[in-house]
C-alpha atoms as a PDB file:
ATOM      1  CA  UNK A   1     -18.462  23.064   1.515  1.00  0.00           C
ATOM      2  CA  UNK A   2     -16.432  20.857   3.918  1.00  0.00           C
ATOM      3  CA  UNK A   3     -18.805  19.446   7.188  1.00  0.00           C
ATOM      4  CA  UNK A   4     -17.185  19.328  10.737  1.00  0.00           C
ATOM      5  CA  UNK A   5     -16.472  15.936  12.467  1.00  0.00           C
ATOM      6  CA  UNK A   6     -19.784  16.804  14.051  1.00  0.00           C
ATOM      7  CA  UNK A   7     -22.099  16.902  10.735  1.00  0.00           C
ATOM      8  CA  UNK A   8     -20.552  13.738   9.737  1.00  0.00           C
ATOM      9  CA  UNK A   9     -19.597  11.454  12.684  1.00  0.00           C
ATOM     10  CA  UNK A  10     -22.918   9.160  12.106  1.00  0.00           C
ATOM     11  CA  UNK A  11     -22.482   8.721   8.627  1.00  0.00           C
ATOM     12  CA  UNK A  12     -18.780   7.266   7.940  1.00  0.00           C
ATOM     13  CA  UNK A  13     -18.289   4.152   7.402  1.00  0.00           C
ATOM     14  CA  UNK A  14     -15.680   1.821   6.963  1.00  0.00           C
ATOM     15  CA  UNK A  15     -16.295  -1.813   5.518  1.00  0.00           C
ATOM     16  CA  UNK A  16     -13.310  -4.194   5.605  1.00  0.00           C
ATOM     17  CA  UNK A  17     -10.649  -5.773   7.621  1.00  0.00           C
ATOM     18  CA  UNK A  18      -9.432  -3.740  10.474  1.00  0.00           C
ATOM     19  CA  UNK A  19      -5.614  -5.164   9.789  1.00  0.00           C
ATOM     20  CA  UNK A  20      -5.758  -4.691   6.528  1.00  0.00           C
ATOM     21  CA  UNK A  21      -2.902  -3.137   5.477  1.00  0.00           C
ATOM     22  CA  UNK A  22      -5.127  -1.191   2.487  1.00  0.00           C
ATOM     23  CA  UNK A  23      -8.114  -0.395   5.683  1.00  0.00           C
ATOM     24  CA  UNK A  24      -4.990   0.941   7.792  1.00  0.00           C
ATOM     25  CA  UNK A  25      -4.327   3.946   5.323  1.00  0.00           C
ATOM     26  CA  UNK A  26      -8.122   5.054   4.877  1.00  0.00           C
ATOM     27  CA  UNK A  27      -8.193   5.000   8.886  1.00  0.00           C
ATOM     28  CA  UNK A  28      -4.885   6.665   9.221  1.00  0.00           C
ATOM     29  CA  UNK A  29      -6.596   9.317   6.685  1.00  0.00           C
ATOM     30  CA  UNK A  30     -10.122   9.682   9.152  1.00  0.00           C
ATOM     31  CA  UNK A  31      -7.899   9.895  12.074  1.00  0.00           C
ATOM     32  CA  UNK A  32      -5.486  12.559  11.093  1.00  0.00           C
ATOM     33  CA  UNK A  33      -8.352  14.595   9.831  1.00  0.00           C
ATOM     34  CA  UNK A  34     -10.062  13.756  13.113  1.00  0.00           C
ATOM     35  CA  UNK A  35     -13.440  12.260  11.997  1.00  0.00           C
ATOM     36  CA  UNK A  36     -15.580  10.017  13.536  1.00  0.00           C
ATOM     37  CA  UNK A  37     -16.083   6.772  11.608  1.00  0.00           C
ATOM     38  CA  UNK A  38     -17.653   3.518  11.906  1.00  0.00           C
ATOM     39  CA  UNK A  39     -15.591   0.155  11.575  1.00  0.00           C
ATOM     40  CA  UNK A  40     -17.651  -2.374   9.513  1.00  0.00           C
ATOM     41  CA  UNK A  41     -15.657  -5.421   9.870  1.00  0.00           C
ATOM     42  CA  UNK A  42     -16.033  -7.283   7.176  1.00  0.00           C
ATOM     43  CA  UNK A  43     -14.157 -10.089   5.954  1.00  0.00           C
ATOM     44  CA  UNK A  44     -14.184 -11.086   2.406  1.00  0.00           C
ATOM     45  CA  UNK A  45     -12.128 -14.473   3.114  1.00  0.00           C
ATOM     46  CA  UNK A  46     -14.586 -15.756   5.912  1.00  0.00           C
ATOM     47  CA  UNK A  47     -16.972 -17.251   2.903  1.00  0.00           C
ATOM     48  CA  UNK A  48     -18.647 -17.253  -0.017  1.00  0.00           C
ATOM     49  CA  UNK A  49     -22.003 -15.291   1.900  1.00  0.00           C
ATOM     50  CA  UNK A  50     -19.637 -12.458   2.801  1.00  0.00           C
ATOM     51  CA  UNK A  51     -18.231 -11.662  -0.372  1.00  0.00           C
ATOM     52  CA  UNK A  52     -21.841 -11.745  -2.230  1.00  0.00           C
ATOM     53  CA  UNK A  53     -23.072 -10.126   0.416  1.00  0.00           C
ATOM     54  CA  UNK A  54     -20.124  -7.258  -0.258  1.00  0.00           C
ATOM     55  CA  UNK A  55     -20.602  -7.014  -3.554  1.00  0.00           C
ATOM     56  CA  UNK A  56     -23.699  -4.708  -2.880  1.00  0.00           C
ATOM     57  CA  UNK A  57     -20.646  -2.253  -2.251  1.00  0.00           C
ATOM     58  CA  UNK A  58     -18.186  -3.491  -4.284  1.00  0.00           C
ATOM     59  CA  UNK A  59     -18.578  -4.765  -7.320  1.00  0.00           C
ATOM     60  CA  UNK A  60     -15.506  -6.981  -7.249  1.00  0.00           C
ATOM     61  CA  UNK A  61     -15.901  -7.908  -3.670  1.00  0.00           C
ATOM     62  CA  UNK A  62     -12.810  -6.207  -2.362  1.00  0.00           C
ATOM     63  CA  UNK A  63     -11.723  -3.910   0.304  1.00  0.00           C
ATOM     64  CA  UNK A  64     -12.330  -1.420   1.659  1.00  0.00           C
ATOM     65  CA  UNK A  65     -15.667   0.476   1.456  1.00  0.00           C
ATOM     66  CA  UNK A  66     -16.340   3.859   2.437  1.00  0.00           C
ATOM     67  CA  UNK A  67     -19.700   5.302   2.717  1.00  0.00           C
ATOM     68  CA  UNK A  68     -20.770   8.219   3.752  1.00  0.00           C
ATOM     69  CA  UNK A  69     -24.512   8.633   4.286  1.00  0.00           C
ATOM     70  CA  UNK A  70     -26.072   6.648   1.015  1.00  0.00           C
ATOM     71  CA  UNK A  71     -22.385   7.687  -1.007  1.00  0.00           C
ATOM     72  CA  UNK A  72     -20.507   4.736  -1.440  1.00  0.00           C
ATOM     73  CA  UNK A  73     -16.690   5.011  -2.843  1.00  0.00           C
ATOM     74  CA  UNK A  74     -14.041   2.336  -3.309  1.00  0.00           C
ATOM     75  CA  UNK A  75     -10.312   2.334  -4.212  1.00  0.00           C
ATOM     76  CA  UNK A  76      -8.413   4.052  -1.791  1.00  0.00           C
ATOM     77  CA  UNK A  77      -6.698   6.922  -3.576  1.00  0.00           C
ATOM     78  CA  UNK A  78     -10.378   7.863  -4.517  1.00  0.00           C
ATOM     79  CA  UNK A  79     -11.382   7.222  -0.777  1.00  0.00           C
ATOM     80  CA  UNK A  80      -8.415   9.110   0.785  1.00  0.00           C
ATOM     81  CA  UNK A  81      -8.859  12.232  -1.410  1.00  0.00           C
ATOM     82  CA  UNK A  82     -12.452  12.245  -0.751  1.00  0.00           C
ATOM     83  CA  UNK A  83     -12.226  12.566   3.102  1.00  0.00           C
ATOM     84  CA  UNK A  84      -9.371  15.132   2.557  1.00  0.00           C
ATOM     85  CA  UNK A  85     -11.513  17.385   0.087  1.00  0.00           C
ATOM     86  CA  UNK A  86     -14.683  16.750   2.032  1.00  0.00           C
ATOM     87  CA  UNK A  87     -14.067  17.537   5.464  1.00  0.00           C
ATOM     88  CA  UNK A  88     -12.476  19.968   7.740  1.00  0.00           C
ATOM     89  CA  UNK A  89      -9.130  19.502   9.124  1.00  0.00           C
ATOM     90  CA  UNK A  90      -5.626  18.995   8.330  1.00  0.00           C
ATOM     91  CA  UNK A  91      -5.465  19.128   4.167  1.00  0.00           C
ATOM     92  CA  UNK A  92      -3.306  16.297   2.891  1.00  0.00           C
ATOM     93  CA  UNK A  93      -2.531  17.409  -0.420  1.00  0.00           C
ATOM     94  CA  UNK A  94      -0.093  19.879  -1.769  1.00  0.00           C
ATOM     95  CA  UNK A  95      -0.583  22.827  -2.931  1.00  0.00           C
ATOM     96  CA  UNK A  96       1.523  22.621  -6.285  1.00  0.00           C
ATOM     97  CA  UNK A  97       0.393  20.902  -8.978  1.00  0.00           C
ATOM     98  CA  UNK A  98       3.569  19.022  -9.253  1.00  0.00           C
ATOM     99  CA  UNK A  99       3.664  18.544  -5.948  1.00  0.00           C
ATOM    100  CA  UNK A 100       0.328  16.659  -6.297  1.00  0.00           C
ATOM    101  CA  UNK A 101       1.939  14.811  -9.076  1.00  0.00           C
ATOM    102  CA  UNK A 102       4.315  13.434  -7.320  1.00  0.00           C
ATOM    103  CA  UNK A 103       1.860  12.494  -4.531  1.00  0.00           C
ATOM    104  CA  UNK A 104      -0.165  10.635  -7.158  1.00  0.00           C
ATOM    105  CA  UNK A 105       3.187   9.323  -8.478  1.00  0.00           C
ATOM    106  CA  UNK A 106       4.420   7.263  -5.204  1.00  0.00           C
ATOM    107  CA  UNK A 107       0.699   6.256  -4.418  1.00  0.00           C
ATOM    108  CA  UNK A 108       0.494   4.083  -8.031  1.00  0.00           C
ATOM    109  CA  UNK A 109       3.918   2.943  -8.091  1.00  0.00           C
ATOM    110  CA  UNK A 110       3.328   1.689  -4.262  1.00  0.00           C
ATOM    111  CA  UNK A 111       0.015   0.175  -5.253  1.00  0.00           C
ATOM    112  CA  UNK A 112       1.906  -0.989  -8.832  1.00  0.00           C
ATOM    113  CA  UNK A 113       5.282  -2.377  -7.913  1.00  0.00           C
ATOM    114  CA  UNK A 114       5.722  -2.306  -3.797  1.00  0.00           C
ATOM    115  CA  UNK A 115       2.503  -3.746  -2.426  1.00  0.00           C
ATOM    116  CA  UNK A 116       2.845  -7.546  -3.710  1.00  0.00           C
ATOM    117  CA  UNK A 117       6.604  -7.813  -2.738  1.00  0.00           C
ATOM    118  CA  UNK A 118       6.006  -5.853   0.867  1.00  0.00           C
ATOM    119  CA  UNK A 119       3.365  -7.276   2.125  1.00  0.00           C
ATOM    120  CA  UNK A 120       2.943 -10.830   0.153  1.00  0.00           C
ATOM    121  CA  UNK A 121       6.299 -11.638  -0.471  1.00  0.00           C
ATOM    122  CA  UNK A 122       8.328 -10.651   2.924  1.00  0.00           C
ATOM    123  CA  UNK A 123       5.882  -9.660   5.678  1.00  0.00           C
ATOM    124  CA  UNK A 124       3.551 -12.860   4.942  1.00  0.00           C
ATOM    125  CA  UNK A 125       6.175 -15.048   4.001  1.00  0.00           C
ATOM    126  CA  UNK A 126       8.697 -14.310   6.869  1.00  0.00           C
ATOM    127  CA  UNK A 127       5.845 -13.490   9.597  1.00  0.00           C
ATOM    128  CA  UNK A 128       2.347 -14.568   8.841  1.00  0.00           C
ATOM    129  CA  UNK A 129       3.562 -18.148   7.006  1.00  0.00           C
ATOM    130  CA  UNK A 130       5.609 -19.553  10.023  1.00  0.00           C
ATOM    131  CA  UNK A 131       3.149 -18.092  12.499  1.00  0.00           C
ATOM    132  CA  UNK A 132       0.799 -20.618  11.388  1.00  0.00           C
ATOM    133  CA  UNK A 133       3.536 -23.225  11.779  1.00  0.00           C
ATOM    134  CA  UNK A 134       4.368 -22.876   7.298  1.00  0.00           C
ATOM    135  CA  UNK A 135       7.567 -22.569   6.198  1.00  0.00           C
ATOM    136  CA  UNK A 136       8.468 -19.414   3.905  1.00  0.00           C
ATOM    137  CA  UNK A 137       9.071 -20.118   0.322  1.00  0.00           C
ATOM    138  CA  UNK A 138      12.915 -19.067   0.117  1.00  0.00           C
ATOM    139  CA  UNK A 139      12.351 -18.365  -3.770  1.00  0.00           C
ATOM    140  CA  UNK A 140       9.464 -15.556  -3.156  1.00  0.00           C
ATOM    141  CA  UNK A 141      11.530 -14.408  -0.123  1.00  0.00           C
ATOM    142  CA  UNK A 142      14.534 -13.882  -2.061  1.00  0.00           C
ATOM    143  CA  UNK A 143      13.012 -11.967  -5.471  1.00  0.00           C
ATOM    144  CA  UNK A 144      10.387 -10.071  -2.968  1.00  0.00           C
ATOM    145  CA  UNK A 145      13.452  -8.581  -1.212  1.00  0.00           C
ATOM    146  CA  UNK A 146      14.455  -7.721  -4.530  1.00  0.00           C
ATOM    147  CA  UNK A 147      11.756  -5.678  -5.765  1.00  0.00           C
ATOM    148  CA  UNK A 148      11.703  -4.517  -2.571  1.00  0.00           C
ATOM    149  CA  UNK A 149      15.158  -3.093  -2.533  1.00  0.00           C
ATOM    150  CA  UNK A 150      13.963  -1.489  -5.788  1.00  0.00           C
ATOM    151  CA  UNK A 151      11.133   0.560  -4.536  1.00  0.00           C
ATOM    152  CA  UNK A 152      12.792   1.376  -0.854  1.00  0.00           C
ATOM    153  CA  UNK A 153      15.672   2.817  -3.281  1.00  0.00           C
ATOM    154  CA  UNK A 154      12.682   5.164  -4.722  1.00  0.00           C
ATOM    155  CA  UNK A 155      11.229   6.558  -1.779  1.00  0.00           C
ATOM    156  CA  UNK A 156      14.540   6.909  -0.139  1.00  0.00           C
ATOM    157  CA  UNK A 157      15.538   9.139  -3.391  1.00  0.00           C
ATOM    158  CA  UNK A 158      12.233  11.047  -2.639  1.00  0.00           C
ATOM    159  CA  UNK A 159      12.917  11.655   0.914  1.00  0.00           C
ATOM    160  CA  UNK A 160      16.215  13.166   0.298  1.00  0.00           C
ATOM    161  CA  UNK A 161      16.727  15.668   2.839  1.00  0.00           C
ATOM    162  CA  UNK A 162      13.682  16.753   3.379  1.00  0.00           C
ATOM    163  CA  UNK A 163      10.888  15.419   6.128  1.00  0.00           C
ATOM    164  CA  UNK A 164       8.220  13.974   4.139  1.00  0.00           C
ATOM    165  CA  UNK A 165       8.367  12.181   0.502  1.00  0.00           C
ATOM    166  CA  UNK A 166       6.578  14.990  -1.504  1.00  0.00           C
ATOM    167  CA  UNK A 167       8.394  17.788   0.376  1.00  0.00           C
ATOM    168  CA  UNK A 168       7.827  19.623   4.123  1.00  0.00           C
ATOM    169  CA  UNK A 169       4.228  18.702   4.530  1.00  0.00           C
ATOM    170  CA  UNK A 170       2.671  15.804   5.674  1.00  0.00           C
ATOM    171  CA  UNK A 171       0.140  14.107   2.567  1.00  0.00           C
ATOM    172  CA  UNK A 172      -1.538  11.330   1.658  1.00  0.00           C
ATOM    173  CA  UNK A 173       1.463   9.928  -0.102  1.00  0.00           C
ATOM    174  CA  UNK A 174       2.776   9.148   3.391  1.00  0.00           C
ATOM    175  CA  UNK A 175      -0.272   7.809   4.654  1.00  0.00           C
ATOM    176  CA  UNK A 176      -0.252   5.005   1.831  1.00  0.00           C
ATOM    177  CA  UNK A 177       3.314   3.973   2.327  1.00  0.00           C
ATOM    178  CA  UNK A 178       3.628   4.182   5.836  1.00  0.00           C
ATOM    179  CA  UNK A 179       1.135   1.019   6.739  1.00  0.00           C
ATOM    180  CA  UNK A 180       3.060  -0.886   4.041  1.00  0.00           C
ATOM    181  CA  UNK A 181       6.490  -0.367   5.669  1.00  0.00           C
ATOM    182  CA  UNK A 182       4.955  -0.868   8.729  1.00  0.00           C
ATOM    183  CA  UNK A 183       5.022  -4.333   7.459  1.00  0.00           C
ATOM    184  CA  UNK A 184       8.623  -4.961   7.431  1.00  0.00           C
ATOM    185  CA  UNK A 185       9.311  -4.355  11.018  1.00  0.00           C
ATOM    186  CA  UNK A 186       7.419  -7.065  11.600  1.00  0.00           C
ATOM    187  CA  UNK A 187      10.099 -10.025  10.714  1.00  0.00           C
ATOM    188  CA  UNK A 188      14.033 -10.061  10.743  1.00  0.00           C
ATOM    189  CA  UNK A 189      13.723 -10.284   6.909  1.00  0.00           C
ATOM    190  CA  UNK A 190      12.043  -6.490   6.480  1.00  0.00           C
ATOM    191  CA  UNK A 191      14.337  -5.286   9.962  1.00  0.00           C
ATOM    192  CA  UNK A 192      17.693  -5.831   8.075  1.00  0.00           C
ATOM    193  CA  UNK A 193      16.086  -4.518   4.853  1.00  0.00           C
ATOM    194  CA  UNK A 194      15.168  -1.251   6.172  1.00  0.00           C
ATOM    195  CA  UNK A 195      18.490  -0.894   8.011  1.00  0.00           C
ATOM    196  CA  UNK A 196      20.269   0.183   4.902  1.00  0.00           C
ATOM    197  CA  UNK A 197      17.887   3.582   4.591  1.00  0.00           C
ATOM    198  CA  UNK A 198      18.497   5.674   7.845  1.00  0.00           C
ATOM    199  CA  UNK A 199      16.308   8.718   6.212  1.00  0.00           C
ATOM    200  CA  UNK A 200      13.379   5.955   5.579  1.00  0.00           C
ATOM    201  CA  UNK A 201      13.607   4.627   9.310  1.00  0.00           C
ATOM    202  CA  UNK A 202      13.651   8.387  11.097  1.00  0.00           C
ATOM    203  CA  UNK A 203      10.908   9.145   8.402  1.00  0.00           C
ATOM    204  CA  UNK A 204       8.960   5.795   9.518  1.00  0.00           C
ATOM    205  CA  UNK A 205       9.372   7.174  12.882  1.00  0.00           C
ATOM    206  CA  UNK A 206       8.172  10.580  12.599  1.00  0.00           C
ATOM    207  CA  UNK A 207       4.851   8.208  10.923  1.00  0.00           C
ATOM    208  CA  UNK A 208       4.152   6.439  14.206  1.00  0.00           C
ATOM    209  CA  UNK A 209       4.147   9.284  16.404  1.00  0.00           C
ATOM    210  CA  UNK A 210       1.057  10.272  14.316  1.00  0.00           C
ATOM    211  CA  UNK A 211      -2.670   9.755  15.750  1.00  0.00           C
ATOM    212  CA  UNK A 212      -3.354   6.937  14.232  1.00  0.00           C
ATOM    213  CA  UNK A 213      -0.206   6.312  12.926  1.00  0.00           C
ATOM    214  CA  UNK A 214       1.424   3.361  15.495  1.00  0.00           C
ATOM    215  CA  UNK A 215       0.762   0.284  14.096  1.00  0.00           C
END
């Protein structure tokens, strides 16, 4: 039986950091099914005390951390599918079984092959690196935009004509890509890659106009 936002709204909680590109997709999930959660800030690169301190939650000390009255759940395809099937609201999945397939499908090969070059490679490299006053190491740059190129090529396939990457409906699928690209606007590097993908950038677009979903 799904609870309202109501039954629930003192009970979710969300351990981790709140610009965490992996924390942005679980609260992207909580907002568009309009729940009331709890931020737990908690960050794992502070020290040593934090991350045994974590590992009460999370065995491997990483994030995030939802729990949900004494529940506790990490990973966040298991912690996205959890609020969808648990709650009220907007459903996220599809309603086909391949359809749900190939919702699973993009989340792993995001979390497999797009994360590392994304949001390592370009977006700290070419933002985070010389905001700190580092240069960017030109050789992870250059093969990051490469596997980049690789997995924008995917999703753009998947997009195709039609307004969301597993078909007409909105689903979780989206909500784990969309923080990563969100990463590539932010440098010159990510701007010119996206450029070449005009269904990608309306679809990024249609994203941010989301609750939740402007970076």
């Amino acid at each position: 039986m799904n609870l309202s936002s109501g039954e629930i709204m003192h009970k979710l909680q969300l351990h981790g950091i709140e610009q965490s590109v992996y924390c942005k997709i679980v609260a992207l999930v909580l907002q568009l099914k309009k729940l009331h959660y709890q931020h737990v800030e908690t960050n794992i690169f502070a020290s040593e005390e934090i991350r045994d301190k974590h590992s009460q939650l999370h065995p491997f000390k990483k994030i995030p951390v939802l729990t949900h009255g004494d529940f506790t759940l990490y990973e966040v395809a298991a912690i996205t599918r959890y609020i969808d099937e648990s709650f009220s609201g907007r459903e996220l999945q599809p309603a086909t079984a391949k359809q749900r397939a190939k919702m699973t499908q993009i989340i792993s090969l995001m979390d497999s092959y797009a994360y590392q070059p994304v949001v390592w490679g370009i977006y700290v490299q070419c933002s985070v690196s010389p905001a700190r006053g580092e240069s960017p190491d030109s050789q992870i740059v250059k093969l990051a935009l490469e596997e980049a190129t690789v997995c924008l090529n995917v999703l753009a396939e998947f997009l195709a004509e039609q307004p969301y990457l597993t078909g007409n409906e909105l689903t979780l699928a989206d909500c784990h890509v969309h923080p990563m690209l969100e990463c590539l606007l932010k440098c010159a590097e990510g701007q010119a890659l996206l450029a070449s993908y005009p269904n990608l950038k309306q679809w990024q677009k249609r994203m941010q106009q989301l609750p939740g979903g402007a970076d």
